[in-house]
C-alpha atoms as a PDB file:
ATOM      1  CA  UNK A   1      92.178  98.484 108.708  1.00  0.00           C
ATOM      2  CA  UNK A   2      92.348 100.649 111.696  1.00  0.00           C
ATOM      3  CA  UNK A   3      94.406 100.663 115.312  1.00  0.00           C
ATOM      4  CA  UNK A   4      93.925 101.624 118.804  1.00  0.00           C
ATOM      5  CA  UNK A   5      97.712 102.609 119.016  1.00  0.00           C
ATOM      6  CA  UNK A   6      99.075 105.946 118.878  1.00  0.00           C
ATOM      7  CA  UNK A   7     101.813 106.364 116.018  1.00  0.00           C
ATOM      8  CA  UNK A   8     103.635 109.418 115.312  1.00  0.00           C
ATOM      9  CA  UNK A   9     102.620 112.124 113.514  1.00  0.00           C
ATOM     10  CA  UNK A  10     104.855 113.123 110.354  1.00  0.00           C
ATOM     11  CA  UNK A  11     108.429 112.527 110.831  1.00  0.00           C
ATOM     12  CA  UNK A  12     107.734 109.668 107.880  1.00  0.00           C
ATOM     13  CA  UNK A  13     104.854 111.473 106.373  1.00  0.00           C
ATOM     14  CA  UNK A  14     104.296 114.569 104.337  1.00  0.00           C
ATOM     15  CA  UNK A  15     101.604 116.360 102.801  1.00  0.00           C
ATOM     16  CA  UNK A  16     102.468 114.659  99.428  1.00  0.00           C
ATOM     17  CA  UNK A  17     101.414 111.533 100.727  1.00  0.00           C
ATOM     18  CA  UNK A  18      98.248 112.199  99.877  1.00  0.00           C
ATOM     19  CA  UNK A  19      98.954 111.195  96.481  1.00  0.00           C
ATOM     20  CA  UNK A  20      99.045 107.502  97.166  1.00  0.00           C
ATOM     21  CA  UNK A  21      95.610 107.019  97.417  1.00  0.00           C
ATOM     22  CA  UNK A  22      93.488 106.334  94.507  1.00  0.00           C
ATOM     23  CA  UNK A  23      90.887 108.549  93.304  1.00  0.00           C
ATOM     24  CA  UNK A  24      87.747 106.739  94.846  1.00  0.00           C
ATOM     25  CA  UNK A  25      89.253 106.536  98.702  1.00  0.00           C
ATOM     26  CA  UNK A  26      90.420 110.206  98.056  1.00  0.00           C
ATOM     27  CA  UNK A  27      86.881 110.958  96.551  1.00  0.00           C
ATOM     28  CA  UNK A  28      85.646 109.179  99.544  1.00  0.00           C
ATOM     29  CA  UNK A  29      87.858 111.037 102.494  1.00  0.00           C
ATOM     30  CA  UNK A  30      86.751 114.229 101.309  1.00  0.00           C
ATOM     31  CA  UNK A  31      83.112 113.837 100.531  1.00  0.00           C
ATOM     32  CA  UNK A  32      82.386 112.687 104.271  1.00  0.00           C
ATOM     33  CA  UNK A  33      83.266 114.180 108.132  1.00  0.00           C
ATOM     34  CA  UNK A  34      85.463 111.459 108.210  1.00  0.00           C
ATOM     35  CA  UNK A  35      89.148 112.490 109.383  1.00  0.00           C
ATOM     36  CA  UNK A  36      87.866 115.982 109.805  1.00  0.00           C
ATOM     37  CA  UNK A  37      89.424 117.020 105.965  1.00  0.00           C
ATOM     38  CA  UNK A  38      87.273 120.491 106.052  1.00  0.00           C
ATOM     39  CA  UNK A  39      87.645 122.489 103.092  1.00  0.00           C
ATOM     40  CA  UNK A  40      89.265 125.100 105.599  1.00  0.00           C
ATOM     41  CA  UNK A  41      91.996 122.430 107.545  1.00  0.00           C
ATOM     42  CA  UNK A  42      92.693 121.347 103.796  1.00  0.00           C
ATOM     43  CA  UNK A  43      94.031 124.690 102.548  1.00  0.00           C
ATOM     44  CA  UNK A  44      95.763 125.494 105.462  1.00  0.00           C
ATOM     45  CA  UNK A  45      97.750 122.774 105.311  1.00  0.00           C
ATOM     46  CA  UNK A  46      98.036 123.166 101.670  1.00  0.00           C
ATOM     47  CA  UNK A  47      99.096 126.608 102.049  1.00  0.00           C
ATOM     48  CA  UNK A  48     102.294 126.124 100.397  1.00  0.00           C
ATOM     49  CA  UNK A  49     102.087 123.067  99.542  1.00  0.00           C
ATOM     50  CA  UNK A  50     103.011 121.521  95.612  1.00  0.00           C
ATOM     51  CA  UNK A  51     100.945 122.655  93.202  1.00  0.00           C
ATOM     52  CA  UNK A  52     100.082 118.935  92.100  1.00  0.00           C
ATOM     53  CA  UNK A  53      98.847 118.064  95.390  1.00  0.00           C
ATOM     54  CA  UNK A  54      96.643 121.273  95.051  1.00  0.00           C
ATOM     55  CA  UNK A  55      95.105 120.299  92.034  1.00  0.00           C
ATOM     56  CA  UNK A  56      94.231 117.339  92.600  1.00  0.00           C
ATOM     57  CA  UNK A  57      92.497 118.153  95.921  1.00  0.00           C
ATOM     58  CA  UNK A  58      90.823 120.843  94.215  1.00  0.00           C
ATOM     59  CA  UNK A  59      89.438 118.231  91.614  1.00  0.00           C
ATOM     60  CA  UNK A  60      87.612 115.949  93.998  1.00  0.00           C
ATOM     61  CA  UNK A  61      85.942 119.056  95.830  1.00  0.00           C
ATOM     62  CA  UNK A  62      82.288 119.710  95.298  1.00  0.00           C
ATOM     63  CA  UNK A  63      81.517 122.822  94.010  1.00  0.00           C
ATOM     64  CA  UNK A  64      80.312 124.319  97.486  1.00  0.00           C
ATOM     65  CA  UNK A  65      83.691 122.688  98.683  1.00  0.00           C
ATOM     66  CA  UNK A  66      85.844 124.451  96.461  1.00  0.00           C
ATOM     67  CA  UNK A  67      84.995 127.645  96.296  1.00  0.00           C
ATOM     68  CA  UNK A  68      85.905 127.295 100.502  1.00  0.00           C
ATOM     69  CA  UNK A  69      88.466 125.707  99.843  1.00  0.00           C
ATOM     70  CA  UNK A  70      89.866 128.247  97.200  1.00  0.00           C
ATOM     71  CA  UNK A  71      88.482 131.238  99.559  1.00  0.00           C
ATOM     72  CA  UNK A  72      90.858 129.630 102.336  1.00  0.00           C
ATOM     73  CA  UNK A  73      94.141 129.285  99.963  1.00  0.00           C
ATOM     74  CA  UNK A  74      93.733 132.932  99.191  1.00  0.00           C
ATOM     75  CA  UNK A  75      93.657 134.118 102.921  1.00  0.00           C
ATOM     76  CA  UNK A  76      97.029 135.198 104.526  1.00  0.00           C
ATOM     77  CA  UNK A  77      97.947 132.595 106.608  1.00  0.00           C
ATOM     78  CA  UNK A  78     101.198 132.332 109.491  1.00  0.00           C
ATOM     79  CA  UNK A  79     103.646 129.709 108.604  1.00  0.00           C
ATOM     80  CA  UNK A  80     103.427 128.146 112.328  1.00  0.00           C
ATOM     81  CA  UNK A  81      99.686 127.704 111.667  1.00  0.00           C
ATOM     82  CA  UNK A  82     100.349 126.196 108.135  1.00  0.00           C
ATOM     83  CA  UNK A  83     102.494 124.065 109.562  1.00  0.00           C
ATOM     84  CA  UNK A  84     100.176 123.328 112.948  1.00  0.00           C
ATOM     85  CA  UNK A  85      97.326 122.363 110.231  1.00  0.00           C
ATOM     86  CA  UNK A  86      99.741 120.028 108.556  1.00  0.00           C
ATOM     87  CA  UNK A  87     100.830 117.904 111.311  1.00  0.00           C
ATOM     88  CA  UNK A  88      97.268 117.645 113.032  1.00  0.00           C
ATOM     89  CA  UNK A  89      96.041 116.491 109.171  1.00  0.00           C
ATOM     90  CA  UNK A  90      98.932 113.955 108.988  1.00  0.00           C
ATOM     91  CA  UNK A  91      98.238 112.803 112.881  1.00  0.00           C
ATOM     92  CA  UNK A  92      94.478 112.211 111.929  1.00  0.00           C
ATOM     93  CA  UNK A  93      95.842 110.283 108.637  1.00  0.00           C
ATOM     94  CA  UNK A  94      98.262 108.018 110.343  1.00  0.00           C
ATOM     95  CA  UNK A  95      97.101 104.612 110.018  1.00  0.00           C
ATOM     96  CA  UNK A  96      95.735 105.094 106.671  1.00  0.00           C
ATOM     97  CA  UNK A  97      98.974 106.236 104.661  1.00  0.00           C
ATOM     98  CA  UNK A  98     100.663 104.218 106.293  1.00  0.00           C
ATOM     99  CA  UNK A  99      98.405 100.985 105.370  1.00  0.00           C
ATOM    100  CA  UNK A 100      98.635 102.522 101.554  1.00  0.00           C
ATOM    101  CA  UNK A 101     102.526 103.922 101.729  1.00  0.00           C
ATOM    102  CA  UNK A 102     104.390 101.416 104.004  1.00  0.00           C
ATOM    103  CA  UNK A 103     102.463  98.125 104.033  1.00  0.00           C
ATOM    104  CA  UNK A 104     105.617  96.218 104.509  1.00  0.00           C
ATOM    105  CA  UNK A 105     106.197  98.200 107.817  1.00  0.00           C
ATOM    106  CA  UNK A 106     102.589  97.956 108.805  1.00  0.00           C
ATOM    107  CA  UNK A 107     103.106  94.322 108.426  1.00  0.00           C
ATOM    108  CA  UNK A 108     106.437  93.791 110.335  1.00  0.00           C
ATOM    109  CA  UNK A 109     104.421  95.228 113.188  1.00  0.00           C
ATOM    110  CA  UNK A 110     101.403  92.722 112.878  1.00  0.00           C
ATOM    111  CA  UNK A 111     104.086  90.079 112.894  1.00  0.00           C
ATOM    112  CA  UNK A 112     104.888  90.698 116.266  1.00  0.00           C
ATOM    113  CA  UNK A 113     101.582  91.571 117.673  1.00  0.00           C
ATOM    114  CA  UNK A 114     100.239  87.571 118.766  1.00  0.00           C
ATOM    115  CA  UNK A 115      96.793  87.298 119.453  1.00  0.00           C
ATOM    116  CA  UNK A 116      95.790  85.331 122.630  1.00  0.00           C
ATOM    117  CA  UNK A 117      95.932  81.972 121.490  1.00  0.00           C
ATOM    118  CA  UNK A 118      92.327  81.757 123.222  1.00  0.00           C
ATOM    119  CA  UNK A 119      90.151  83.987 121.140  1.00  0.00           C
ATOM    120  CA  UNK A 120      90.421  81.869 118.136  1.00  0.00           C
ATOM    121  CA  UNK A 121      90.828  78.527 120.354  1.00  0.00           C
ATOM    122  CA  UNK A 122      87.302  79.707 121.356  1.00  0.00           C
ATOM    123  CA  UNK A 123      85.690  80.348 118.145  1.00  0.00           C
ATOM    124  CA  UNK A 124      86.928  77.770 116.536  1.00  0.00           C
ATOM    125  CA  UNK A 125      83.524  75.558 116.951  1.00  0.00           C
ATOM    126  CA  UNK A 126      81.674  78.828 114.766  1.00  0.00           C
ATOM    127  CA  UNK A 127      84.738  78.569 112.087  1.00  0.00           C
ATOM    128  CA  UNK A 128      85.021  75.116 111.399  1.00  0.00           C
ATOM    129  CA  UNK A 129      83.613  73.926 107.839  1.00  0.00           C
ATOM    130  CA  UNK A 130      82.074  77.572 108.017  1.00  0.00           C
ATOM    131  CA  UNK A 131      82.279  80.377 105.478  1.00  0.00           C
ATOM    132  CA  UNK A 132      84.161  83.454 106.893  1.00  0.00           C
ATOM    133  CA  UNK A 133      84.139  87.130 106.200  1.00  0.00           C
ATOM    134  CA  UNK A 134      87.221  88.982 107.545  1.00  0.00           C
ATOM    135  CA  UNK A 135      86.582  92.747 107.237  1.00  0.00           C
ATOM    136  CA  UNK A 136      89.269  94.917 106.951  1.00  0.00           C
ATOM    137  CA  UNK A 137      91.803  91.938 106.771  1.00  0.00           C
ATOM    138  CA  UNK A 138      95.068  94.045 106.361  1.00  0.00           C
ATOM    139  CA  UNK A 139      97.675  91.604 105.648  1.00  0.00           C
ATOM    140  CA  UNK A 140      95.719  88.583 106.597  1.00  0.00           C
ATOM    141  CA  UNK A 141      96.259  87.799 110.190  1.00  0.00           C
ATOM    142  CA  UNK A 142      92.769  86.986 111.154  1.00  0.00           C
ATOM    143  CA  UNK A 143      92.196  85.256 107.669  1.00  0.00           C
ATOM    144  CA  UNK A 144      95.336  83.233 107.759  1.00  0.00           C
ATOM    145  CA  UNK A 145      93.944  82.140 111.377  1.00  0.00           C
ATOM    146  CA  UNK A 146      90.625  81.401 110.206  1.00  0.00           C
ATOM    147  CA  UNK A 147      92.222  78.705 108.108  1.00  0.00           C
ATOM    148  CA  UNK A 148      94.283  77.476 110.153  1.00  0.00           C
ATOM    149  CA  UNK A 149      91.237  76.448 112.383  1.00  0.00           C
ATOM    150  CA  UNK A 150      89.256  74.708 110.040  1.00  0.00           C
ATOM    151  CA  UNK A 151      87.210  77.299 107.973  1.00  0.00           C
ATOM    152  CA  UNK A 152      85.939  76.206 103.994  1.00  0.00           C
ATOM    153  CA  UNK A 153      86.149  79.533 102.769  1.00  0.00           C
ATOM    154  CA  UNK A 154      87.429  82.879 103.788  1.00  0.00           C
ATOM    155  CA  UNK A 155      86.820  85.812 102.307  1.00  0.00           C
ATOM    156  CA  UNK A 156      88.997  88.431 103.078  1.00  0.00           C
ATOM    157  CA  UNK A 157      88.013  92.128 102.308  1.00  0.00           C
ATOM    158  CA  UNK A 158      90.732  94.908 102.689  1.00  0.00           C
ATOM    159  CA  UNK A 159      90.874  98.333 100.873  1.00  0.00           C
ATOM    160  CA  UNK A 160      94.319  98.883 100.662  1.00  0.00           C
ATOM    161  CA  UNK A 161      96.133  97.893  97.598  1.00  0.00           C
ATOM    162  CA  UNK A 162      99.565  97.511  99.497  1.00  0.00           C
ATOM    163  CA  UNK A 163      97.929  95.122 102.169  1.00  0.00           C
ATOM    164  CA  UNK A 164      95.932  93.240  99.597  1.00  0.00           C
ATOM    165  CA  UNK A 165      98.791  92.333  97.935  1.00  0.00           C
ATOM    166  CA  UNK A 166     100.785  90.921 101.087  1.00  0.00           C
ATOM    167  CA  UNK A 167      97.897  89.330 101.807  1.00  0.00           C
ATOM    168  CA  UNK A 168      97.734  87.205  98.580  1.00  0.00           C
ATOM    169  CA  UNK A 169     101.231  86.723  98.611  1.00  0.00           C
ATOM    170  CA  UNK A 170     101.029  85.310 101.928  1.00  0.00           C
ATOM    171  CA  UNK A 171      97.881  83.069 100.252  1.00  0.00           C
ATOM    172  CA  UNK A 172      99.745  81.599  98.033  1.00  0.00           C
ATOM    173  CA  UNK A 173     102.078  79.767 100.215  1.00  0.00           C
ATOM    174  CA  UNK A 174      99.758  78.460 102.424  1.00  0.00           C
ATOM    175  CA  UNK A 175      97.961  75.182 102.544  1.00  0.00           C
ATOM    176  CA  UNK A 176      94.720  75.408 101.262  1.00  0.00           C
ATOM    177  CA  UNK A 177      95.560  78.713 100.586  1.00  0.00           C
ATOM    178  CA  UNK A 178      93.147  78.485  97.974  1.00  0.00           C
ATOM    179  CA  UNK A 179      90.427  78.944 100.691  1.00  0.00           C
ATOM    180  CA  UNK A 180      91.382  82.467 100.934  1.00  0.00           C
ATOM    181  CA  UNK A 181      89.287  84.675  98.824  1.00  0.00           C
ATOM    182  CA  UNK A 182      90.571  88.319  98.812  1.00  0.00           C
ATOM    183  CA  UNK A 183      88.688  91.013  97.824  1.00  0.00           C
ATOM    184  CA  UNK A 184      88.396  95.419  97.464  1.00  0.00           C
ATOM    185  CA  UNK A 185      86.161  96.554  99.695  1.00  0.00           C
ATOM    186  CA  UNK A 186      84.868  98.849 102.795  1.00  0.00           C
ATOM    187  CA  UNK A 187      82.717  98.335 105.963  1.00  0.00           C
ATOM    188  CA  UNK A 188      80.382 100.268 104.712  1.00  0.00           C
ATOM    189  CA  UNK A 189      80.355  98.153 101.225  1.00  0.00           C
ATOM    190  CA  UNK A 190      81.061  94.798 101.488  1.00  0.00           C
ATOM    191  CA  UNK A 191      81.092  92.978  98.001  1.00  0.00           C
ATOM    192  CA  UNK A 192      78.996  89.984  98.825  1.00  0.00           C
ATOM    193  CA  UNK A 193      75.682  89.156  99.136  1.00  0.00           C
ATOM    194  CA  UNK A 194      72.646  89.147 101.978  1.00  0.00           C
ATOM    195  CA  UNK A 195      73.123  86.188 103.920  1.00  0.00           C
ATOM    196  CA  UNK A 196      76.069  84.761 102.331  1.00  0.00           C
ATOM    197  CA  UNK A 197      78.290  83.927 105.250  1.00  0.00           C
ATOM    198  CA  UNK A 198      77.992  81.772 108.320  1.00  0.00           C
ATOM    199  CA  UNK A 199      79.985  84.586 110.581  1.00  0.00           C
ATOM    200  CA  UNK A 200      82.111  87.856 110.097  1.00  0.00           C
ATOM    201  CA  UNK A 201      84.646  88.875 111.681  1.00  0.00           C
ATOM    202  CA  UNK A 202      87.124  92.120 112.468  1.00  0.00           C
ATOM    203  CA  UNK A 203      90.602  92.068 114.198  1.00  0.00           C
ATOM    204  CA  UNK A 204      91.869  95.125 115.072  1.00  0.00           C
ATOM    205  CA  UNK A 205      89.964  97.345 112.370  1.00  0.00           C
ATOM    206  CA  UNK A 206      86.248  97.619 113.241  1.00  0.00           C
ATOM    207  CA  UNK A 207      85.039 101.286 115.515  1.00  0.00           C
ATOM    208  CA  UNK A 208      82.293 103.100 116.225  1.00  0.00           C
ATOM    209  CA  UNK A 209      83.505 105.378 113.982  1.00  0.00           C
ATOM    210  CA  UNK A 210      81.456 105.456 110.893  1.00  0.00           C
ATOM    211  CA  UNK A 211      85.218 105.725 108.607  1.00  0.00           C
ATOM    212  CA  UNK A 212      85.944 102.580 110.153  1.00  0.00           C
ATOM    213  CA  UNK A 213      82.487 100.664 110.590  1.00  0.00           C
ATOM    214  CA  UNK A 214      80.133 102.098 112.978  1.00  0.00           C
ATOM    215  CA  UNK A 215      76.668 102.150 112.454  1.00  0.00           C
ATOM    216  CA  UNK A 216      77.033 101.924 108.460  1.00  0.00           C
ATOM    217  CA  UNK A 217      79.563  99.128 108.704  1.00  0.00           C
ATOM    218  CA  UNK A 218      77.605  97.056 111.955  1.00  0.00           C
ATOM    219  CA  UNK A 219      74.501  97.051 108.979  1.00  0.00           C
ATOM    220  CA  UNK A 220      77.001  95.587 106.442  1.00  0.00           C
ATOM    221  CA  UNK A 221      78.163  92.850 108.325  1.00  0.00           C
ATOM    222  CA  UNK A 222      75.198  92.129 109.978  1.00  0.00           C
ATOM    223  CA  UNK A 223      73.365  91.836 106.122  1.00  0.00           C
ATOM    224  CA  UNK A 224      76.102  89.567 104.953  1.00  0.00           C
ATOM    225  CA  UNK A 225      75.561  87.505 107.634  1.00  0.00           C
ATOM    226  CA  UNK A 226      73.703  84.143 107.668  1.00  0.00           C
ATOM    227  CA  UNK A 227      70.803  84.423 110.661  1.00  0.00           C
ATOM    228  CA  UNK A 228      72.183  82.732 113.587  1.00  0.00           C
ATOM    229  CA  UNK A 229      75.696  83.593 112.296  1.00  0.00           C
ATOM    230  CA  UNK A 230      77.511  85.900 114.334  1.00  0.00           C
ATOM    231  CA  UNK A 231      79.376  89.122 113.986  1.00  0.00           C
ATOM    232  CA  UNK A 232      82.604  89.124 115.514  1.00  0.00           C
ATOM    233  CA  UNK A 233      85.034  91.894 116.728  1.00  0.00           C
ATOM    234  CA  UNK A 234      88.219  91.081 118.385  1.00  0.00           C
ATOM    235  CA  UNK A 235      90.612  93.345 119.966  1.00  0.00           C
ATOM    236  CA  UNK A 236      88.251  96.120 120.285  1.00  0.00           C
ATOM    237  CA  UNK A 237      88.705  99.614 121.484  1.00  0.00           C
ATOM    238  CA  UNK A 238      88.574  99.801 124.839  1.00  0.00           C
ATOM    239  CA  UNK A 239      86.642 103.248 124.311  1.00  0.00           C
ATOM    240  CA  UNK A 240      84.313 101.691 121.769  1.00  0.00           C
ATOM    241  CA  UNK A 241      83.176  98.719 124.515  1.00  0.00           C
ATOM    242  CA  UNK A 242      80.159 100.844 125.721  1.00  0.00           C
ATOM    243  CA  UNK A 243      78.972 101.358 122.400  1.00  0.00           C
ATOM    244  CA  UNK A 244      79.409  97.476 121.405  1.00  0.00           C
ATOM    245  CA  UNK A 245      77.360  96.343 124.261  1.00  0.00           C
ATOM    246  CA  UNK A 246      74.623  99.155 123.861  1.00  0.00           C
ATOM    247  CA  UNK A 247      74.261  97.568 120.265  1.00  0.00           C
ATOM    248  CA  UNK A 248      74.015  93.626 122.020  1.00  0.00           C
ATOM    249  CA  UNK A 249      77.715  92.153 121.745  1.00  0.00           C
ATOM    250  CA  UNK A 250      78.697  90.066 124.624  1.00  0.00           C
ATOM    251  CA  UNK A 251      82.295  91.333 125.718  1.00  0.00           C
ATOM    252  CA  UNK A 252      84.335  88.225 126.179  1.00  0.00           C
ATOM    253  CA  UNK A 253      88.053  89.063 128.381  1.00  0.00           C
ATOM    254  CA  UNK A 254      90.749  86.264 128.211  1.00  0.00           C
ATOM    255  CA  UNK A 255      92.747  85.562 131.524  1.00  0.00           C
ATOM    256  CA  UNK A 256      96.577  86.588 131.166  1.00  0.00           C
ATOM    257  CA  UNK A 257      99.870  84.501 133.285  1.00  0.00           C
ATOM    258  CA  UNK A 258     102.009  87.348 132.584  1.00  0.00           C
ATOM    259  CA  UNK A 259     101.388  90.777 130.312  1.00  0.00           C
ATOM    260  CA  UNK A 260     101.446  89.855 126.671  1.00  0.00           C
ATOM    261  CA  UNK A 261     104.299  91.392 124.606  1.00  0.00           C
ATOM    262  CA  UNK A 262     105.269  92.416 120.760  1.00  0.00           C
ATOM    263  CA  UNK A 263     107.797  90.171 119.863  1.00  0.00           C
ATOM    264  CA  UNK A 264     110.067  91.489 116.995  1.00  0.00           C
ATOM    265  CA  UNK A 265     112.575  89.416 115.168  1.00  0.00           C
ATOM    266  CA  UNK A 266     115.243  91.727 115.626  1.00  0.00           C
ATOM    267  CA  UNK A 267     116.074  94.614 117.818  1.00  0.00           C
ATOM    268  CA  UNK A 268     116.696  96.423 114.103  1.00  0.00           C
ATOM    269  CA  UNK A 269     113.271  95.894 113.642  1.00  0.00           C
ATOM    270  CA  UNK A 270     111.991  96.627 116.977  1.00  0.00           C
ATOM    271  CA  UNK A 271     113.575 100.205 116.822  1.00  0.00           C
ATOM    272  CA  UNK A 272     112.826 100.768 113.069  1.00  0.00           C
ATOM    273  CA  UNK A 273     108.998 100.232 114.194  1.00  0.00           C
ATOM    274  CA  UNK A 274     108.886 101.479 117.316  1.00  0.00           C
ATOM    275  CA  UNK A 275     110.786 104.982 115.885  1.00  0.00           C
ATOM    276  CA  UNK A 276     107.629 104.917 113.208  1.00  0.00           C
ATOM    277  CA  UNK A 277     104.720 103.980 115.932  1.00  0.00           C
ATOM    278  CA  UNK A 278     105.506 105.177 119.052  1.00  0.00           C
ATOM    279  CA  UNK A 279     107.580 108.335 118.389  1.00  0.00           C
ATOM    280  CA  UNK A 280     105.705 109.792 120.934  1.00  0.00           C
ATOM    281  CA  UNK A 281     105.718 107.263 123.850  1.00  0.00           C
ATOM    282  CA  UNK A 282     109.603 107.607 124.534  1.00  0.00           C
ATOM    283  CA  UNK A 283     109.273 104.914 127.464  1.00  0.00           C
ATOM    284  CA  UNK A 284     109.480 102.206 124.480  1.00  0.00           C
ATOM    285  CA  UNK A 285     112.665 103.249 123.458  1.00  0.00           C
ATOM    286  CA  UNK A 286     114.027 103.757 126.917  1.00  0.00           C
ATOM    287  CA  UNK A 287     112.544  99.883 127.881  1.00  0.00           C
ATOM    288  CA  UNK A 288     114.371  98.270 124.339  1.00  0.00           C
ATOM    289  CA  UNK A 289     117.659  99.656 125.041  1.00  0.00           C
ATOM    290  CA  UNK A 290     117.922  99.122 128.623  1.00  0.00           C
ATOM    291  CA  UNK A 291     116.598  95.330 128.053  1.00  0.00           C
ATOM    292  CA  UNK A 292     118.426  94.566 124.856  1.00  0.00           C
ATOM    293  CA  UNK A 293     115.529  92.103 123.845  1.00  0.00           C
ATOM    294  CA  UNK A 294     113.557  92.656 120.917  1.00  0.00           C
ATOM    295  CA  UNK A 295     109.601  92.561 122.648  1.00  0.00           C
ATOM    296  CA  UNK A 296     107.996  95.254 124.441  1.00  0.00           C
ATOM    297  CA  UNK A 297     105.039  94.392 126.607  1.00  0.00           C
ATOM    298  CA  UNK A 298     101.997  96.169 126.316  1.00  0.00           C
ATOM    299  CA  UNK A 299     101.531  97.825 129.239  1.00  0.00           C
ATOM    300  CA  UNK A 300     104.753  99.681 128.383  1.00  0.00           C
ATOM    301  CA  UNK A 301     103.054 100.719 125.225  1.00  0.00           C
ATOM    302  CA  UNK A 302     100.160 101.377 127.020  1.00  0.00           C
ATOM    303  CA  UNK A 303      97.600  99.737 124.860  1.00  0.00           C
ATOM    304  CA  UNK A 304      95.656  97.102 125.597  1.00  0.00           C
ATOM    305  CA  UNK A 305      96.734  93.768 125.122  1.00  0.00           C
ATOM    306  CA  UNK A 306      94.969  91.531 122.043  1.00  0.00           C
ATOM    307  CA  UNK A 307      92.948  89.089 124.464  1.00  0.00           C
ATOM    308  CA  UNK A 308      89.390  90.451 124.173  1.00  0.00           C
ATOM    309  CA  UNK A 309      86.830  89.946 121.816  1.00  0.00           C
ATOM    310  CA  UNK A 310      82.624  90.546 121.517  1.00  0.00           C
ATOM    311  CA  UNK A 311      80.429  88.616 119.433  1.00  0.00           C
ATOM    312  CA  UNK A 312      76.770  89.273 118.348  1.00  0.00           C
ATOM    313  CA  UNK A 313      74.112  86.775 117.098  1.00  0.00           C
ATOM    314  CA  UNK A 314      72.429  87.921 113.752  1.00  0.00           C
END
């Protein structure tokens, strides 16, 4: 998964949370450029950190890696910038500890956040009777909709352990919930084979970032994908839209009455989440207490709303 909003940076998060991941995503994180985890940022923000955490870093360095990393840990360093490193580390890491720490939160958020009851009212003639691939399915809100408008299969592919899990718990009490296929896997390694879906899709989750798609990830789900399938990405990144449409999707922009809110099912919630996701917007706090109602409309978040979408023919 991945998300266009802004969450806060560590009042939930520490640099022990790098722990929860397992050894392949952490293998993964700090073989790449991904998330900029330098050898350099990584021991200043491990400075004085747990000796544990350390170690296990240290482990899934390369050799050139280490010894910089090592080199770094030795240096005198001030506890401002130690602590500077930190936060920018745990900013950069948002959205993934929180999909592997707190996938309950990450799903009381989803919960709220209703898709434009047109994007899937639209693609519903390329879902019907088809087989789907939902990439980075989170907790299943694209999958779940994919079934619910007709589709034979859906396979649902999702990294995160935490999200998996919600995701087949939410699978088995649905309807034909045995439809729903849920599997491990990455953008840049989806588990299935060449041309062995009618049409792919990402909600919220596919960039042009490589980490979360890009280039490596567009191949993927472009190989898995049945010729005259399509590949499907809805809510983009507004900052990603030149990219999609240099590499041939058509940008599709559903008209909105009125501006589309999050609708919580409490004002508990609403503040729990909002406190976690938009620490640093305090407008959203200011608009929940002054209204007393548990939504928020996006333009007070100041993201845009989920009623776009881009397709591409394979």
């Amino acid at each position: 998964m991945f998300d266009q909003r802004v969450g806060s940076t560590s009042s939930q998060l520490s640099i022990e949370d790098l722990m929860v991941f397992d050894d392949d995503t952490l293998h993964r994180m700090l073989a790449g450029s991904n998330f900029g985890l330098t050898p350099e940022r990584l021991a200043h923000c491990l400075h004085k950190g747990p000796s544990y955490v350390v170690e296990r870093i240290e482990r899934h360095l390369s050799e050139q890696q280490r010894l910089c990393f090592l080199h770094e840990l030795r240096c005198p360093l001030a506890e401002d910038e130690a602590e500077s490193a930190c936060q920018e580390m745990l900013c950069a890491l948002f959205w993934e500890l929180t999909y592997w720490k707190t996938p309950e939160l990450y799903d009381e958020l989803i919960a709220g956040e209703q898709l434009h009851p047109g994007i899937f009212q639209q693609l519903q003639p390329d879902i019907r009777g088809s087989t789907v691939l939902d990439v980075g399915a989170g907790s299943g809100r694209a999958t779940v909709e994919c079934l619910r408008y007709g589709a034979k299969r859906v396979y649902a592919v999702e990294p995160s352990p935490g999200l998996l899990h919600l995701l087949e718990c939410k699978r088995a009490r649905l309807l034909h919930g045995d439809r729903i296929i849920p599997l491990v896997g990455r953008f840049d390694a989806l588990p299935l084979e060449e041309n062995s879906v009618d049409i792919t899709l990402s909600c919220s989750a596919f960039t042009a970032q490589s980490e979360q798609g890009g280039e490596p990830g567009l191949a993927e789900m472009k190989r898995v994908t049945k010729p005259g399938g399509k590949v499907v990405v809805i809510w983009p990144r507004t900052e990603d839209s030149l990219w999609l449409l240099a590499h041939g999707f058509h940008y599709v922009a559903l008209p909105l009455d009125q501006d589309m809110c999050i609708y919580f099912r409490s004002m508990q919630s609403a503040l729990y989440c909002v406190e976690h996701f938009y620490a640093g917007n305090p407008a959203v706090v200011r608009y929940l207490l002054s209204t007393q109602r548990p939504e928020i409309p996006f333009s007070i978040l100041g993201v845009n709303p989920p009623r776009d979408y881009c397709w591409l023919e394979v």
